[in-house]
C-alpha atoms as a PDB file:
ATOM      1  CA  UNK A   1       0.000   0.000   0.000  1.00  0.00           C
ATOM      2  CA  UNK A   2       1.582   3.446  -0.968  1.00  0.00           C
ATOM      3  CA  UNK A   3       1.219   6.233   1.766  1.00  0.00           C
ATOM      4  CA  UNK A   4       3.968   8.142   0.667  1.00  0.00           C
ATOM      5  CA  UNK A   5       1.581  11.564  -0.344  1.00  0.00           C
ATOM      6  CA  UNK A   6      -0.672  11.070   2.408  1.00  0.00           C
ATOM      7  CA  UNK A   7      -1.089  13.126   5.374  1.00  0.00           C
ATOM      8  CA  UNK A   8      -0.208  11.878   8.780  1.00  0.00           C
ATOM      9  CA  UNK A   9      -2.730  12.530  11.529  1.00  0.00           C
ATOM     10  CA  UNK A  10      -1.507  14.719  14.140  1.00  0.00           C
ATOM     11  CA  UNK A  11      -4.565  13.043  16.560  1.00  0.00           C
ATOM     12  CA  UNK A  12      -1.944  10.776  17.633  1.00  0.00           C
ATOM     13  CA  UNK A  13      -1.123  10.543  21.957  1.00  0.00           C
ATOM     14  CA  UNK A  14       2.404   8.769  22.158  1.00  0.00           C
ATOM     15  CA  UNK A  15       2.820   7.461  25.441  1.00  0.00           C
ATOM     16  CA  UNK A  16       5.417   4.545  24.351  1.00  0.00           C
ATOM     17  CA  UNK A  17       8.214   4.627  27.636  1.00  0.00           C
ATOM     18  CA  UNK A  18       5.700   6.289  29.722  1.00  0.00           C
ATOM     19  CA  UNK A  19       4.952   3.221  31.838  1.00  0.00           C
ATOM     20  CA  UNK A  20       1.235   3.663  33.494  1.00  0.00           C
ATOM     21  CA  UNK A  21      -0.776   6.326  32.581  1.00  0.00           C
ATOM     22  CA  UNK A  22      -4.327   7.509  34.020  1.00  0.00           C
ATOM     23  CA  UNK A  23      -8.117   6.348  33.383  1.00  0.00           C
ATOM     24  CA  UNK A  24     -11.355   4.612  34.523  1.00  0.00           C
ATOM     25  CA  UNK A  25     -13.904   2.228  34.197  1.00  0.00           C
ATOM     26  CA  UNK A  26     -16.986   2.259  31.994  1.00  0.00           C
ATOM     27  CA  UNK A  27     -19.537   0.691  29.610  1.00  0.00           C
ATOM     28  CA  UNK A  28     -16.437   0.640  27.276  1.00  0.00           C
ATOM     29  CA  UNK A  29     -14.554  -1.972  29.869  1.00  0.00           C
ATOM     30  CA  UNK A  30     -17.842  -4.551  28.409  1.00  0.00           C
ATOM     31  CA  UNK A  31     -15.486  -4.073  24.641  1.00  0.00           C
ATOM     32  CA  UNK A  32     -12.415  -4.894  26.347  1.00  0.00           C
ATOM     33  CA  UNK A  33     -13.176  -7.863  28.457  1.00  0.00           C
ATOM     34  CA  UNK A  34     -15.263  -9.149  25.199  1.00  0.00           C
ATOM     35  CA  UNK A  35     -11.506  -8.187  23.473  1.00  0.00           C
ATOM     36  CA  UNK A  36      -9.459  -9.876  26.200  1.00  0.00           C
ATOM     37  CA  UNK A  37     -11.683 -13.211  25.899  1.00  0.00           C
ATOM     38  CA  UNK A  38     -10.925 -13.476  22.217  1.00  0.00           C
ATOM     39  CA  UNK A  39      -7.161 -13.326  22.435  1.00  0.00           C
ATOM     40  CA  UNK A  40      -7.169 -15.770  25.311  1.00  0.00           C
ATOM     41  CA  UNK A  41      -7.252 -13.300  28.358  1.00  0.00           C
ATOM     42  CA  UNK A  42      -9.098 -14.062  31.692  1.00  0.00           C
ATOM     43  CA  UNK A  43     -11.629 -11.099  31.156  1.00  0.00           C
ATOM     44  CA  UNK A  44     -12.038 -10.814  34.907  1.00  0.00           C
ATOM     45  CA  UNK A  45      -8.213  -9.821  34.918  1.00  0.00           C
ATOM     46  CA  UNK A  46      -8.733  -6.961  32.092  1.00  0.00           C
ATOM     47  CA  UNK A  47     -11.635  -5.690  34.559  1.00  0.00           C
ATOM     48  CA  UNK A  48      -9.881  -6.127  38.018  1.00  0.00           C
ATOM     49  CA  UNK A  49      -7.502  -4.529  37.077  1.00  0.00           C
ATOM     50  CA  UNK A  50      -9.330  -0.767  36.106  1.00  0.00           C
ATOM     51  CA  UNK A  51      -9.323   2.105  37.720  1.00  0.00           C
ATOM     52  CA  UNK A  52     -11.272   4.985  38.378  1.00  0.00           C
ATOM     53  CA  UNK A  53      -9.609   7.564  38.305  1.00  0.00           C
ATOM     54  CA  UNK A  54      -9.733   9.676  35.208  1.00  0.00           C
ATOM     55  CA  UNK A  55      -6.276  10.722  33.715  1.00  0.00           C
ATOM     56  CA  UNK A  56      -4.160  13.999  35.270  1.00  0.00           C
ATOM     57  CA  UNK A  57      -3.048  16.422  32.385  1.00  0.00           C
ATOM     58  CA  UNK A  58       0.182  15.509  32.742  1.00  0.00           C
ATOM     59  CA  UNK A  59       0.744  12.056  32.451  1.00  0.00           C
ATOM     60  CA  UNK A  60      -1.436  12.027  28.767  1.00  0.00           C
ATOM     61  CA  UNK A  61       1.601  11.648  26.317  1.00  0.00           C
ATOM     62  CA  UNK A  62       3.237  13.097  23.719  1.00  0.00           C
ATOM     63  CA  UNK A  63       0.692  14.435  20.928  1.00  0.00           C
ATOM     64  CA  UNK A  64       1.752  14.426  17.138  1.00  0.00           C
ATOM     65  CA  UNK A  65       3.164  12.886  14.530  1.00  0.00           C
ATOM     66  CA  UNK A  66       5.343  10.027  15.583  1.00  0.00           C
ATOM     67  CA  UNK A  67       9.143   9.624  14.125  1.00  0.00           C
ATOM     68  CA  UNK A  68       9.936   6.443  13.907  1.00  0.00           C
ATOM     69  CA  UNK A  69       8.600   4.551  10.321  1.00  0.00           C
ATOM     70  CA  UNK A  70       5.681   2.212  11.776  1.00  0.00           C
ATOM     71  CA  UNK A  71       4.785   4.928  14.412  1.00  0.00           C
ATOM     72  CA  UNK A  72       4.367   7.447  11.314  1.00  0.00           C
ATOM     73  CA  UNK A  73       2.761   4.486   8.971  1.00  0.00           C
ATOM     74  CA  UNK A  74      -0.401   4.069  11.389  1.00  0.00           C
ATOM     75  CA  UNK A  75      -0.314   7.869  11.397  1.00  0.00           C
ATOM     76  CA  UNK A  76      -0.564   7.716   8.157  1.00  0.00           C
ATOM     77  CA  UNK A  77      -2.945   5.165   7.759  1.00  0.00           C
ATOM     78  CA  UNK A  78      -5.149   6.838  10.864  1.00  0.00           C
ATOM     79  CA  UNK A  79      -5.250  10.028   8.297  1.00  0.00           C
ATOM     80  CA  UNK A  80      -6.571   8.068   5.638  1.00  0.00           C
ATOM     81  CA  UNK A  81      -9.446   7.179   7.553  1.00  0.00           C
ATOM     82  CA  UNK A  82     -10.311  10.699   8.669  1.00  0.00           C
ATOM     83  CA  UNK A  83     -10.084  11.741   4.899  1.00  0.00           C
ATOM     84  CA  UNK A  84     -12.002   9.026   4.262  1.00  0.00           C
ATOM     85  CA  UNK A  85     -14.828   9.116   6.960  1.00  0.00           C
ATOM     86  CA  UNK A  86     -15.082  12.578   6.841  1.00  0.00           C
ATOM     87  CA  UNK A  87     -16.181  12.824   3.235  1.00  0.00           C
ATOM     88  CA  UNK A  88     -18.447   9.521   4.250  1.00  0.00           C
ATOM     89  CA  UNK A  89     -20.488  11.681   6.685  1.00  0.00           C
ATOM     90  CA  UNK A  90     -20.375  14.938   4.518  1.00  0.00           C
ATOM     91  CA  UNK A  91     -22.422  13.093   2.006  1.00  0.00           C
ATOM     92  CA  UNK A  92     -24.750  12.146   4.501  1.00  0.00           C
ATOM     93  CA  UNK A  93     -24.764  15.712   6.135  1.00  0.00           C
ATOM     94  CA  UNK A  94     -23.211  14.653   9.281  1.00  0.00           C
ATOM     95  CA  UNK A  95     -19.901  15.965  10.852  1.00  0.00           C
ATOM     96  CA  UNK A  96     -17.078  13.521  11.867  1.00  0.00           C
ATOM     97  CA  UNK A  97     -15.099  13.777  14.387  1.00  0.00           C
ATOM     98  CA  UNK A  98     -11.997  11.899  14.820  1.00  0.00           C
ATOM     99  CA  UNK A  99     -10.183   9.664  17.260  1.00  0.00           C
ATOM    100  CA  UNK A 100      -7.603   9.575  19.142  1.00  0.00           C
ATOM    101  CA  UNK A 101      -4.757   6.852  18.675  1.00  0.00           C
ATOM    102  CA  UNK A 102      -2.617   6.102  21.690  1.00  0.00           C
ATOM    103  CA  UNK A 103       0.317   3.933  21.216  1.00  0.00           C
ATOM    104  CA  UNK A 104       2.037   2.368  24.194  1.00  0.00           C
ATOM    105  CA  UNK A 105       3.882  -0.441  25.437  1.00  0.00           C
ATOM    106  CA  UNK A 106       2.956  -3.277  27.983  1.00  0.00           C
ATOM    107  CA  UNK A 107       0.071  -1.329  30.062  1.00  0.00           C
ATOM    108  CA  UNK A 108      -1.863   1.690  30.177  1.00  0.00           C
ATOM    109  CA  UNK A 109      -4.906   3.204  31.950  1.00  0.00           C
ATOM    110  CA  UNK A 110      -7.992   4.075  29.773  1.00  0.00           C
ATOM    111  CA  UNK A 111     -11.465   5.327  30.463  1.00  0.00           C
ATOM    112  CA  UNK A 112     -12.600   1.738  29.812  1.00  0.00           C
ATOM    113  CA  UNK A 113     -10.164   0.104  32.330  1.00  0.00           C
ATOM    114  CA  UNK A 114      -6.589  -0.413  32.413  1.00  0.00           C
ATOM    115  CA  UNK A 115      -5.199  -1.992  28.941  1.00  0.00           C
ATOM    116  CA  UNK A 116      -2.575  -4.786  27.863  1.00  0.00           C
ATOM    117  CA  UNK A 117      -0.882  -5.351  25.449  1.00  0.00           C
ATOM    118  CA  UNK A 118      -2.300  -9.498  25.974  1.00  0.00           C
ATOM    119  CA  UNK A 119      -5.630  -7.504  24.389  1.00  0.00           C
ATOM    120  CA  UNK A 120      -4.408  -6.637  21.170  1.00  0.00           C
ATOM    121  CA  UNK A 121      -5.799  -3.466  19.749  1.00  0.00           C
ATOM    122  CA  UNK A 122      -8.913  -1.674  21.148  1.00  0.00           C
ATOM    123  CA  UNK A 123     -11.394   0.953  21.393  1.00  0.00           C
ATOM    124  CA  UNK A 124     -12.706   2.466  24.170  1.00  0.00           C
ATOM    125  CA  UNK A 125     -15.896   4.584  23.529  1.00  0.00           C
ATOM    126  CA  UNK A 126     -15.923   6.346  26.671  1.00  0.00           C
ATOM    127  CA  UNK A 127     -12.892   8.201  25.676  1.00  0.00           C
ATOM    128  CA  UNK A 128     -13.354   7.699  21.956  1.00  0.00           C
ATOM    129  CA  UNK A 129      -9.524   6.521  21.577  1.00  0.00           C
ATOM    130  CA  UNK A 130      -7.815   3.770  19.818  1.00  0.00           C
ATOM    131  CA  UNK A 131      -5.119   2.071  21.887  1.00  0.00           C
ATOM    132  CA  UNK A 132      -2.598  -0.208  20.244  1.00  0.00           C
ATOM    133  CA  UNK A 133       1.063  -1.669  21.426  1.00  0.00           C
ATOM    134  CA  UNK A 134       2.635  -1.759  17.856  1.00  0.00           C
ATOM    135  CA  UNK A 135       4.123  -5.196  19.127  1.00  0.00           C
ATOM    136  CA  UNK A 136       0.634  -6.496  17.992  1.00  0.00           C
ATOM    137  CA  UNK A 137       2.259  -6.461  14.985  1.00  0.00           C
ATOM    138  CA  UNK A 138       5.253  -8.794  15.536  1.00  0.00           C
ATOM    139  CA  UNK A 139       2.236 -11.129  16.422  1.00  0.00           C
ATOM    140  CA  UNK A 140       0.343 -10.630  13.504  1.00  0.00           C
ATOM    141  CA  UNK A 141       2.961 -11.527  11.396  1.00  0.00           C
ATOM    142  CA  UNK A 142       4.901 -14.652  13.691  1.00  0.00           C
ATOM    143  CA  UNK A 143       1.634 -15.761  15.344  1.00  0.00           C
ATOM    144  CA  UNK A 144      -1.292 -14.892  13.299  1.00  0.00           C
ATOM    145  CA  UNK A 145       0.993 -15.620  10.171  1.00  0.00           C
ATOM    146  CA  UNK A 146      -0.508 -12.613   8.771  1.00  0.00           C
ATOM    147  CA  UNK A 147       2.130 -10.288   7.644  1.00  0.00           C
ATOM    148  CA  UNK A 148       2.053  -6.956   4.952  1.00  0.00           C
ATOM    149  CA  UNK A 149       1.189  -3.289   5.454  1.00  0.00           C
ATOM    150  CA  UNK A 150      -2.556  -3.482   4.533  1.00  0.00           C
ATOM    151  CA  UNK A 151      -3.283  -6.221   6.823  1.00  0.00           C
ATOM    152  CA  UNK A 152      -1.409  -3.689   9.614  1.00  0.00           C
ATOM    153  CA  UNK A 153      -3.716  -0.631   8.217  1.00  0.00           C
ATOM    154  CA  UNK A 154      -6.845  -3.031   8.595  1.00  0.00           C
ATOM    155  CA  UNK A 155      -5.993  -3.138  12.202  1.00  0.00           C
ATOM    156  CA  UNK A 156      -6.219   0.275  12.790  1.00  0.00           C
ATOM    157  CA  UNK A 157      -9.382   0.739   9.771  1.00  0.00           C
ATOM    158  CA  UNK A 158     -11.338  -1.938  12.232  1.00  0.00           C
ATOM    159  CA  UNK A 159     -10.857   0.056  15.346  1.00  0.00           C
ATOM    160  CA  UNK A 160     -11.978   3.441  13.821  1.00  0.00           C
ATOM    161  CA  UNK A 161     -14.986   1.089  12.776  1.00  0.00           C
ATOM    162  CA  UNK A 162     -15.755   0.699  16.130  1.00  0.00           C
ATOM    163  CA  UNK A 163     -15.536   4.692  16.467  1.00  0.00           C
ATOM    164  CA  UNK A 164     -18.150   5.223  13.622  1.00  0.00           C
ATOM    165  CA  UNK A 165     -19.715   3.132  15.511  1.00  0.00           C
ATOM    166  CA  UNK A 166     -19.854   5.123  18.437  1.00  0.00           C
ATOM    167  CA  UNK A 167     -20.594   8.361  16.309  1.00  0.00           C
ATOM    168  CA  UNK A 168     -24.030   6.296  14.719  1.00  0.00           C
ATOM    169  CA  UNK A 169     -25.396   4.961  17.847  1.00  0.00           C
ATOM    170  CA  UNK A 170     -24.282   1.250  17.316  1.00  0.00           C
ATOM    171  CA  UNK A 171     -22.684   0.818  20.958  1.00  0.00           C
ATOM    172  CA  UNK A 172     -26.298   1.556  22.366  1.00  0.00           C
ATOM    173  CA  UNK A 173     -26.801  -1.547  21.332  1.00  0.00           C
ATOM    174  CA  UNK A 174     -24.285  -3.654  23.031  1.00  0.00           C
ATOM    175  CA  UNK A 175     -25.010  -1.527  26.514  1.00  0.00           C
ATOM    176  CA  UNK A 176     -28.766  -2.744  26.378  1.00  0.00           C
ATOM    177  CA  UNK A 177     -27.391  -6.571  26.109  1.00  0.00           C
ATOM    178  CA  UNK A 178     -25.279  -5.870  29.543  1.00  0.00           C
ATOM    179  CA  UNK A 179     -26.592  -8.807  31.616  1.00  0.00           C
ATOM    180  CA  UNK A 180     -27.929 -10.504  29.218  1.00  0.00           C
ATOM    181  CA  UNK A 181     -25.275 -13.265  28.159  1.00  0.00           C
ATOM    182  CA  UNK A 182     -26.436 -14.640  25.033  1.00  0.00           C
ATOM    183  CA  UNK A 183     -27.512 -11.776  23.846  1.00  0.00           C
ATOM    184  CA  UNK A 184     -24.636  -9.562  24.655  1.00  0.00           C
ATOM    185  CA  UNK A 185     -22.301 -12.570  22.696  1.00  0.00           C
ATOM    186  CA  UNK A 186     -24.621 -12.092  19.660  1.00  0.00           C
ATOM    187  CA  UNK A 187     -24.363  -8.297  19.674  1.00  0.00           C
ATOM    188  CA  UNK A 188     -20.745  -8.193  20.239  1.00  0.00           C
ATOM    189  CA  UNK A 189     -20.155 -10.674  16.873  1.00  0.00           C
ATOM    190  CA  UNK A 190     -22.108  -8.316  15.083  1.00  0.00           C
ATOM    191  CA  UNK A 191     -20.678  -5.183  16.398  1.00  0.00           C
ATOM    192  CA  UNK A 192     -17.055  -6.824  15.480  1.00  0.00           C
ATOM    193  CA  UNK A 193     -18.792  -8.164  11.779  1.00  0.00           C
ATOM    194  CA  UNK A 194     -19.628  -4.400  11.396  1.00  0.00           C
ATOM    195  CA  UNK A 195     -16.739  -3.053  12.478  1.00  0.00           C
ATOM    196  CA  UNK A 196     -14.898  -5.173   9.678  1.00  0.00           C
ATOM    197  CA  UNK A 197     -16.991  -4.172   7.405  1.00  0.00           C
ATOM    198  CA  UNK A 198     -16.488  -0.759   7.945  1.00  0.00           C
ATOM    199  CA  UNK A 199     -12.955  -1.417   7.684  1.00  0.00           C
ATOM    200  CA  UNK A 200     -13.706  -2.575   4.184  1.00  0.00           C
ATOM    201  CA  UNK A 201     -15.192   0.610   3.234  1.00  0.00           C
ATOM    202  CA  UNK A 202     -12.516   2.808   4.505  1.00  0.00           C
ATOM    203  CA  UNK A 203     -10.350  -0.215   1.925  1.00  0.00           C
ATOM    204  CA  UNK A 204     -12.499   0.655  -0.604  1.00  0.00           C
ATOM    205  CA  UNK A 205     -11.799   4.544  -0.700  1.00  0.00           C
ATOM    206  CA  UNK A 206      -8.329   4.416  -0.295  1.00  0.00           C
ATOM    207  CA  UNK A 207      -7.518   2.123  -3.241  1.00  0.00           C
ATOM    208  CA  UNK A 208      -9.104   5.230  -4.819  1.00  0.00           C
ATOM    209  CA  UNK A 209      -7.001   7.471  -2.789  1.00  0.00           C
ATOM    210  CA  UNK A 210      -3.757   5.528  -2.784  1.00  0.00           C
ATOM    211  CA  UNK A 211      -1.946   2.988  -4.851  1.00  0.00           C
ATOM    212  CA  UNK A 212      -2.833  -0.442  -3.811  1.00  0.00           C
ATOM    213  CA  UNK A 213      -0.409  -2.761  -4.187  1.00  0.00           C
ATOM    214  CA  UNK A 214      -1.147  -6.611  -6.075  1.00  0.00           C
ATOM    215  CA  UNK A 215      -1.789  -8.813  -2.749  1.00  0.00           C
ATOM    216  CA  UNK A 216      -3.066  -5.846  -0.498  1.00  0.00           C
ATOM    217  CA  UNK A 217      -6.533  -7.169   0.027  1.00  0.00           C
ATOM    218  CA  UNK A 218      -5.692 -11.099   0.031  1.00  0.00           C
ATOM    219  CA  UNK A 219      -3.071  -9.562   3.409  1.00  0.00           C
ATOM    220  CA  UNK A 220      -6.382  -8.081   4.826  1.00  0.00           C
ATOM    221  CA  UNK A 221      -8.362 -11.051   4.090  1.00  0.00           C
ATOM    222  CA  UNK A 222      -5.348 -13.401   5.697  1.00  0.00           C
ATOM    223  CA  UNK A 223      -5.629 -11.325   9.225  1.00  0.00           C
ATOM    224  CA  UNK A 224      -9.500 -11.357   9.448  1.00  0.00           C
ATOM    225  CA  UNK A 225      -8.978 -15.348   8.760  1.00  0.00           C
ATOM    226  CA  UNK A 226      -6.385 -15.438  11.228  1.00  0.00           C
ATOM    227  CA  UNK A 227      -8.298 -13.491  14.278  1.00  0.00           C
ATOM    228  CA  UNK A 228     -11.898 -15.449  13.790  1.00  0.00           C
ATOM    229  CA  UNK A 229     -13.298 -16.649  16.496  1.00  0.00           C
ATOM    230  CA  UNK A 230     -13.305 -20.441  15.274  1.00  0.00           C
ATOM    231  CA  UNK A 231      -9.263 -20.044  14.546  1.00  0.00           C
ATOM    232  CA  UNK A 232      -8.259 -18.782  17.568  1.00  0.00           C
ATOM    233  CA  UNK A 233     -10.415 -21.116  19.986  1.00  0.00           C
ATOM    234  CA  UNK A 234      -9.180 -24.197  18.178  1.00  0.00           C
ATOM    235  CA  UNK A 235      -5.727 -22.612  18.298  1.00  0.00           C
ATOM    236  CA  UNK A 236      -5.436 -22.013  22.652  1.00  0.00           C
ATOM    237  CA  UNK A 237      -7.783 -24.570  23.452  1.00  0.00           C
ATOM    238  CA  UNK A 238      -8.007 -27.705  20.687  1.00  0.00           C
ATOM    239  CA  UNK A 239     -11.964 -27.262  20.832  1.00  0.00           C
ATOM    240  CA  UNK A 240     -14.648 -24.710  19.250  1.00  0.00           C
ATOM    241  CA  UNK A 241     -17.417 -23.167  21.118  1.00  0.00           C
ATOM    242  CA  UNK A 242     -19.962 -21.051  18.736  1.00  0.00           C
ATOM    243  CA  UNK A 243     -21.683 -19.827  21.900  1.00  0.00           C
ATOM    244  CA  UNK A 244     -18.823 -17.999  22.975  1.00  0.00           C
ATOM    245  CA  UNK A 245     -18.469 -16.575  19.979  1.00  0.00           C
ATOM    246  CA  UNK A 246     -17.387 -12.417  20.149  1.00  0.00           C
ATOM    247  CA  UNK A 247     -15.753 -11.347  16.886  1.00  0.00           C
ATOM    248  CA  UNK A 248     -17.588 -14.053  14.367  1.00  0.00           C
ATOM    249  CA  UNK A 249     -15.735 -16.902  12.614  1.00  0.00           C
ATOM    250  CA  UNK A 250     -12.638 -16.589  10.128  1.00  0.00           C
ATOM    251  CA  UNK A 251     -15.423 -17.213   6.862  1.00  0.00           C
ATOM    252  CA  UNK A 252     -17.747 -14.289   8.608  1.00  0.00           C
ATOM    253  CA  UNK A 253     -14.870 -11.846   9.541  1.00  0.00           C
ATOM    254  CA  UNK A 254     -13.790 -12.054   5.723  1.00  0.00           C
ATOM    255  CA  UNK A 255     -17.052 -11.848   4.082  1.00  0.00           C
ATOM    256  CA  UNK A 256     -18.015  -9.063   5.764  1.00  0.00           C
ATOM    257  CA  UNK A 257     -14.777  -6.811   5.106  1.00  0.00           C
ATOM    258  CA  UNK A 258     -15.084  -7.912   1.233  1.00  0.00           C
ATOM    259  CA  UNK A 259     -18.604  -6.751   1.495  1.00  0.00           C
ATOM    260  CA  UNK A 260     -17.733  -3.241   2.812  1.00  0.00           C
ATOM    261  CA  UNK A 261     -14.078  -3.123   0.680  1.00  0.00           C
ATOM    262  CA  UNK A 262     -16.319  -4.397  -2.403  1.00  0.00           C
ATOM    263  CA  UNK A 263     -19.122  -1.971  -2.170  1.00  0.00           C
ATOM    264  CA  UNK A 264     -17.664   1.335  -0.536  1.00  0.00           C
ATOM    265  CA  UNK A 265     -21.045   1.967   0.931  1.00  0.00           C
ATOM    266  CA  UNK A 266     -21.305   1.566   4.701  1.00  0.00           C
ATOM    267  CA  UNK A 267     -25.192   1.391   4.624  1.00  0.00           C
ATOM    268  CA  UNK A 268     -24.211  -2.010   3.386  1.00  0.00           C
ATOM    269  CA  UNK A 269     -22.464  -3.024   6.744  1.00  0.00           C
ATOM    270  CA  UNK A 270     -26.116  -3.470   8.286  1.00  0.00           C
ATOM    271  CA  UNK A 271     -25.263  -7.013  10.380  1.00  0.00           C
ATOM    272  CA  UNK A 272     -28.004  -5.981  12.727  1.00  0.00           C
ATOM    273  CA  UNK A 273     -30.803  -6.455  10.081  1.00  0.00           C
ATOM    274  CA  UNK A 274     -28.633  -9.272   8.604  1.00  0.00           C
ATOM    275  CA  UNK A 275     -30.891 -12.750   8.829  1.00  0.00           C
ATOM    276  CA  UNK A 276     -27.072 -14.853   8.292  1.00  0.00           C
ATOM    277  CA  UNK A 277     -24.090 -13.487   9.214  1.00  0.00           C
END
């Protein structure tokens, strides 16, 4: 994928050396301990763990453009998506407003709870930030065996989905399943199978944006396979178990970003109305 005109976004909180760094606990800490479950986290350790206190002024970190290369590429890549979005809700005479990334390392206090790195990427609505430890990628590419730029910049394009989310309403929806398991499991695997889709879209729009290189959406396609549901349960425990379910299976997670990247249109990411997933 070629960045090399784009814009990076300076909505970018660096807090990588900073050790802890403040937050508390919300209705976002339900995303993270869904989040934690999937990569093979206790969830009750993400949410013991959180604190309530929200973050002093001076502990937030460094805001800007990053300098080192794959600091500056998801800076680039989180520009994209405003450029992209933005337009997106101009056309539907709405206003976006864009997220925050944080990168850090290890651990780090959000407004959903504190955060690991054992969580992989995630958004937290309640301060309407993406948090990622770039050493999610090392896994991506020597556990998930999912390597390539695009399938990095779908990381970051699924989060932001989440955000859109956010900015539409969607995350009502997963706050009215609180307490009700089986139906906060099948809201959360739609509210992932969304979020993918969404990626999709913002896929679609850059390949008219940016160069795409041959292979760019088969690397996307290759980390949605590697991060279903199905995959990673048969991976850490030898079994399956549908009702557990949070982000959808590998064959869901795929056709659902192919729907978004093949369409453009995010009115076609509708896995709430969807009668199979």
């Amino acid at each position: 994928m070629e960045l090399g005109e784009q814009r990076a976004s300076s909505n970018v909180e660096d807090r990588r050396g900073m050790g802890m760094v403040g937050g508390g606990l919300g209705v976002g800490g339900i995303v993270i301990a869904l989040i934690a479950y999937f990569l093979g986290v206790d969830p009750r350790m993400a949410l013991n763990v959180a604190e309530q206190v929200a973050p002093p002024a001076h502990e937030q970190g460094h805001q800007g453009t990053p300098n080192d290369e794959l600091g500056r590429f998801v800076a680039k890549v989180l520009g994209s998506t405003e450029d992209v979005w933005t337009k997106i809700f101009e056309q539907s005479g709405a206003q976006y407003r864009p997220p925050t990334l944080v990168l850090y390392d290890g651990m780090t206090r959000t407004a959903c709870g504190t955060g690991q790195a054992a969580m992989g990427p995630f958004y937290c609505p309640n301060d309407e930030k993406l948090y990622v430890d770039l050493s999610f990628y090392r896994d991506l590419q020597n556990r998930f065996h999912a390597p390539g730029d695009f399938a990095e910049a779908y990381v970051v394009a699924h989060e932001v989905g989440h955000h859109v989310q956010k900015l539409t309403g969607q995350f009502r929806r997963l706050e009215a399943a609180r307490g009700r398991t089986s139906g906060q499991t099948g809201v959360s695997v739609r509210m992932e199978l969304q979020a993918d889709c969404y990626a999709g879209v913002w896929g679609n729009h850059a390949g008219l944006m940016h160069e795409l290189d041959p292979g760019d959406l088969e690397e996307a396609l290759a980390a949605a396979t590697a991060i279903g549901d199905d995959r990673l349960q048969q991976q850490t425990q030898g079994r399956v178990v549908p009702e557990s379910f949070t982000h959808g299976t590998s064959a869901q997670r795929t056709r659902w970003f192919k729907r978004g990247f093949d369409s453009g249109r995010p009115q076609d990411c509708d896995t709430f109305s969807a009668a199979s997933l």
